[in-house]
N, C-alpha and C. Protein backbone atom coordinates (compact mmCIF):
# COMPACT_ATOMS: atom_id res chain seq x y z
N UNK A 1 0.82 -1.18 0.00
CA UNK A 1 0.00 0.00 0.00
C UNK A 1 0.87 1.26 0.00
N UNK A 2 1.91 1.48 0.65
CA UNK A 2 2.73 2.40 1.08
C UNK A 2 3.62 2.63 -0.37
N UNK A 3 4.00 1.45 -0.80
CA UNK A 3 4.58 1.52 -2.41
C UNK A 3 4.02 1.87 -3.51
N UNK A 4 2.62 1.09 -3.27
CA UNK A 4 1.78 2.08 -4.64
C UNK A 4 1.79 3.26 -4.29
N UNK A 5 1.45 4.10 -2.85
CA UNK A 5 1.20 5.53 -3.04
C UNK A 5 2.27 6.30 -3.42
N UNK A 6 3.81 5.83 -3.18
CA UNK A 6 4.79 5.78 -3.91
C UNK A 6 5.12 6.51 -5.17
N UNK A 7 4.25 4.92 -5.75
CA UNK A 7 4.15 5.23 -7.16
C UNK A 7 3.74 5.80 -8.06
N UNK A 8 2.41 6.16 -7.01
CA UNK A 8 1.10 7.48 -7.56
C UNK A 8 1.85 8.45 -7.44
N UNK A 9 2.58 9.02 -7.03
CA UNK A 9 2.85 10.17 -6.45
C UNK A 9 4.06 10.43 -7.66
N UNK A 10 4.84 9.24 -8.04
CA UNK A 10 6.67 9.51 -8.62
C UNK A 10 5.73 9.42 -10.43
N UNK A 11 4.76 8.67 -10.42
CA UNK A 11 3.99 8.79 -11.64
C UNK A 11 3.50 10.44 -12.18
N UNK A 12 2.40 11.07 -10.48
CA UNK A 12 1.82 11.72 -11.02
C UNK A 12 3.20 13.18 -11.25
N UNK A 13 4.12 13.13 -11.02
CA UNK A 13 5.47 14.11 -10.88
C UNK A 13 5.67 14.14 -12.40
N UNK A 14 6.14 12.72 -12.78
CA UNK A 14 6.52 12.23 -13.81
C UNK A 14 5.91 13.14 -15.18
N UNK A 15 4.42 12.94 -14.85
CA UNK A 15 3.52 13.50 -15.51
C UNK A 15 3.27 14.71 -15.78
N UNK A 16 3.47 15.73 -14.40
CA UNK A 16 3.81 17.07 -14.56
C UNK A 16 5.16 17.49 -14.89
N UNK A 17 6.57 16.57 -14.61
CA UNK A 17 7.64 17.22 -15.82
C UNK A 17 7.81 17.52 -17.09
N UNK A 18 6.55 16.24 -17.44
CA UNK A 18 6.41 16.04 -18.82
C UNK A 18 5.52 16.95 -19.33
N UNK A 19 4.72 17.47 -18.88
CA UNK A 19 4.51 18.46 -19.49
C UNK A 19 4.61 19.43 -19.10
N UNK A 20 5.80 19.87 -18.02
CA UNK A 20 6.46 21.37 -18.38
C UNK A 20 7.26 20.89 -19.06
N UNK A 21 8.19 19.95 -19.63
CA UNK A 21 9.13 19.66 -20.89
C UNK A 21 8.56 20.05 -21.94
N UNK A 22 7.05 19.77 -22.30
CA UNK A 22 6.63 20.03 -23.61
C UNK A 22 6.26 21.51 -23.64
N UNK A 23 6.05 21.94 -22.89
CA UNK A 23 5.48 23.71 -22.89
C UNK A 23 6.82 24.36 -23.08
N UNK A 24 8.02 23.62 -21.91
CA UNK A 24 9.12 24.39 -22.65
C UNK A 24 9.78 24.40 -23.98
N UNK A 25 9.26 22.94 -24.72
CA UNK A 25 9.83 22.54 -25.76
C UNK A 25 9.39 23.85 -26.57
N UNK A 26 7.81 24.23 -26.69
CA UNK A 26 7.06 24.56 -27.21
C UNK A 26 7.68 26.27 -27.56
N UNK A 27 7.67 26.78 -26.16
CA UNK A 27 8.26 28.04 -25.90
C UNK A 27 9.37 28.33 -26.69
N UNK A 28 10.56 27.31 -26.42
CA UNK A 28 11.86 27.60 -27.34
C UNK A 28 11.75 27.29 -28.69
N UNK A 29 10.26 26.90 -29.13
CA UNK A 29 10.21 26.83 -30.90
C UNK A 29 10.15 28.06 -31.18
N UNK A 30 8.82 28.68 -30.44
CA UNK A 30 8.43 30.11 -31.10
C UNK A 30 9.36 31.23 -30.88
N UNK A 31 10.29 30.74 -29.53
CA UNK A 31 11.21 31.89 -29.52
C UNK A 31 12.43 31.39 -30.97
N UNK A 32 12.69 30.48 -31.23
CA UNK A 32 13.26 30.22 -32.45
C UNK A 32 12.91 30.92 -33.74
N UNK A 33 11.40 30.71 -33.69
CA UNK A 33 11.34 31.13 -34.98
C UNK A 33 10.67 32.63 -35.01
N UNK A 34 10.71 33.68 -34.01
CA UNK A 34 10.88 34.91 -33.80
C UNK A 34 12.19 35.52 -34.17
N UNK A 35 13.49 34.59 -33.55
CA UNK A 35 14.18 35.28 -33.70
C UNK A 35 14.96 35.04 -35.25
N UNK A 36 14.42 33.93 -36.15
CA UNK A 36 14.48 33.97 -37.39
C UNK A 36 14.01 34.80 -38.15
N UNK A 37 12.75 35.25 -37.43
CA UNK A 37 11.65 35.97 -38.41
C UNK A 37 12.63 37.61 -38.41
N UNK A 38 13.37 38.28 -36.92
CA UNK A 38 13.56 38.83 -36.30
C UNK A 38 15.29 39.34 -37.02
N UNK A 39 15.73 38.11 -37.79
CA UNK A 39 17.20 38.11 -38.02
C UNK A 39 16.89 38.06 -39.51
N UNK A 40 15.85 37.96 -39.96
CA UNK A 40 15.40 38.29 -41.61
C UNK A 40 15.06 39.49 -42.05
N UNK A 41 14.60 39.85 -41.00
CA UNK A 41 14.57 41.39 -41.13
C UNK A 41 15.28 42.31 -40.82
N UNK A 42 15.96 41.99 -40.41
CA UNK A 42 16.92 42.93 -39.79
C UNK A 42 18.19 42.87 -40.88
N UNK A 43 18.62 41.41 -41.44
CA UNK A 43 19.51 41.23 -42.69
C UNK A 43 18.60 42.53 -43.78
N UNK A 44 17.88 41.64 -43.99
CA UNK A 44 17.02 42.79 -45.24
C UNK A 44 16.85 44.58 -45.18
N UNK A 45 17.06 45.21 -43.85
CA UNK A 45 17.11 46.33 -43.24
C UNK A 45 18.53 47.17 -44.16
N UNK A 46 18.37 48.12 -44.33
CA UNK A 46 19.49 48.67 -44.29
C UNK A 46 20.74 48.86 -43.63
N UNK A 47 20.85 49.00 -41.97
CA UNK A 47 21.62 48.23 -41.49
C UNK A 47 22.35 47.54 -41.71
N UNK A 48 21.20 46.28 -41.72
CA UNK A 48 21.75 44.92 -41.95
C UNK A 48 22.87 44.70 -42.83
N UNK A 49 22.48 45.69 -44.19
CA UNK A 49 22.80 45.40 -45.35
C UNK A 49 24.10 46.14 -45.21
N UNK A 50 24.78 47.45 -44.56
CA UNK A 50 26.01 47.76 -44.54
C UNK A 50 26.52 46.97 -43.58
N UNK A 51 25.95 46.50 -42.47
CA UNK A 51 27.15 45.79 -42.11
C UNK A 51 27.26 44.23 -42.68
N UNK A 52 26.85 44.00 -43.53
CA UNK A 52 26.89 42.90 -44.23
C UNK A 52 28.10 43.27 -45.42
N UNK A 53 27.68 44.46 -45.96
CA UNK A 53 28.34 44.65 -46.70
C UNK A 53 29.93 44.64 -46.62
N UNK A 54 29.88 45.89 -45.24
CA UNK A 54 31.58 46.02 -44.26
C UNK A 54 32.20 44.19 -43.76
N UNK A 55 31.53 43.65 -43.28
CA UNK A 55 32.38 42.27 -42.86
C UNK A 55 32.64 41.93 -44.09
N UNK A 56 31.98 41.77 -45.80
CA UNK A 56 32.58 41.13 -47.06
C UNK A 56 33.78 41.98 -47.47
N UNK A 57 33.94 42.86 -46.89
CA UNK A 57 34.98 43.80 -47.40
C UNK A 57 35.85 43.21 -46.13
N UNK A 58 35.85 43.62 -44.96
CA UNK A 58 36.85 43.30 -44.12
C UNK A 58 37.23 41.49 -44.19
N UNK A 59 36.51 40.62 -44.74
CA UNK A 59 36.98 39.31 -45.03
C UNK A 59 38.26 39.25 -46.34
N UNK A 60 37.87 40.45 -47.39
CA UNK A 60 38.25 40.24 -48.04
C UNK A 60 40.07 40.78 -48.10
N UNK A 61 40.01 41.47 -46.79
CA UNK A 61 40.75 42.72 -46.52
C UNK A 61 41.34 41.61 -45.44
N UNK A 62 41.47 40.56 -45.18
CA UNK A 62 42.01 40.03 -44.29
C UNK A 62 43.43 39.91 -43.77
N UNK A 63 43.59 39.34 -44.92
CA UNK A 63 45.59 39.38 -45.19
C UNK A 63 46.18 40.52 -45.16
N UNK A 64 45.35 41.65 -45.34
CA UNK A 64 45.94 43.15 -44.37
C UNK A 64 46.90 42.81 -43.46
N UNK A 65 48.26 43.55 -43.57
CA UNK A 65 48.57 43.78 -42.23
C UNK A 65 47.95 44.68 -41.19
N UNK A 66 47.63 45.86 -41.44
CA UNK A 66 46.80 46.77 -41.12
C UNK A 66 45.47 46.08 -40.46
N UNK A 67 44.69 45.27 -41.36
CA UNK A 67 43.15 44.71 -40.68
C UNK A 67 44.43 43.53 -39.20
N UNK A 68 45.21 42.88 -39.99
CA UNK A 68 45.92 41.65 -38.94
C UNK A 68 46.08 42.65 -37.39
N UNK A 69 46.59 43.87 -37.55
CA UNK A 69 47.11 44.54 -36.37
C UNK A 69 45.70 44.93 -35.72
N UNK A 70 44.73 45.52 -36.22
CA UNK A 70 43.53 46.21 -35.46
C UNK A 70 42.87 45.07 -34.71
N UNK A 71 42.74 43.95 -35.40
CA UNK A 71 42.06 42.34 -35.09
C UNK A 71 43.05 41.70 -33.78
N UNK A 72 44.03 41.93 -33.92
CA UNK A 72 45.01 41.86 -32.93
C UNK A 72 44.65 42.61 -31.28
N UNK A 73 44.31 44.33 -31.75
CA UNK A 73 44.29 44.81 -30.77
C UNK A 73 42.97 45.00 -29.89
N UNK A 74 41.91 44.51 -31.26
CA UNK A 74 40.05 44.84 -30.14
C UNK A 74 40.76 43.06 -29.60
N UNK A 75 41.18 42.13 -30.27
CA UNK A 75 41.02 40.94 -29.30
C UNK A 75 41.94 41.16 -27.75
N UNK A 76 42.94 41.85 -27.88
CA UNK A 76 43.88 41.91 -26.53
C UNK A 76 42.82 42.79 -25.74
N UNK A 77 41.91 43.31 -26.39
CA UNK A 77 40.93 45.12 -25.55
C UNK A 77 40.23 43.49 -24.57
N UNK A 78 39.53 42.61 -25.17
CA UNK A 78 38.15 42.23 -24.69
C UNK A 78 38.77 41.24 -23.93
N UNK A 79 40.27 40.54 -23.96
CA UNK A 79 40.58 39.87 -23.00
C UNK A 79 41.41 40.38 -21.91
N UNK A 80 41.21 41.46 -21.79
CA UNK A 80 41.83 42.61 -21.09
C UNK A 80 40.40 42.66 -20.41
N UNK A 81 39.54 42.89 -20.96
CA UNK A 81 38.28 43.34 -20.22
C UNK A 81 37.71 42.11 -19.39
N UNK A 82 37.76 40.84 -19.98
CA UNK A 82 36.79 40.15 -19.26
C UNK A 82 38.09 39.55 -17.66
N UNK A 83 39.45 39.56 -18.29
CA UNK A 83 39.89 39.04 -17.00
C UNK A 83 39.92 40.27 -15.72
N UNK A 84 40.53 41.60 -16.29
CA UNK A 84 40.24 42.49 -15.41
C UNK A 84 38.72 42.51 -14.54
């Protein structure tokens, strides 16, 4: 008797993880596909579109020594920042 109520109990748990698992499943779809909807527009934006434009130029600009030294120095800035 003491084991079934046990079991009622680790069942009925069981039952409520499972479906906060699925509500959360649910949640992180739509936040998925917000922030698709959210990152399509924003590409398509003007914005979007120069700095899309500036990283194809700075990729292309890579082998710079000039881009090599600046890339050099924001990376020493931000590990400067996070250990400080």
């Amino acid at each position: 008797m003491l084991i079934q109520r046990l079991l009622t109990k680790q069942q009925q748990k069981l039952t409520e993880l499972t479906a906060q698992s699925q509500l959360e499943q649910q949640l992180l779809l739509i936040r998925k596909q917000q922030l698709s909807e959210a990152s399509l527009s924003f590409i398509g934006s003007t914005p979007g579109l120069m700095l899309s434009f500036c990283a194809g130029c700075l990729f292309q600009l890579r082998h710079n020594s000039a881009v090599k030294m600046m890339r050099s120095l924001v990376g020493f800035r931000w590990i400067t920042r996070l250990i400080g």
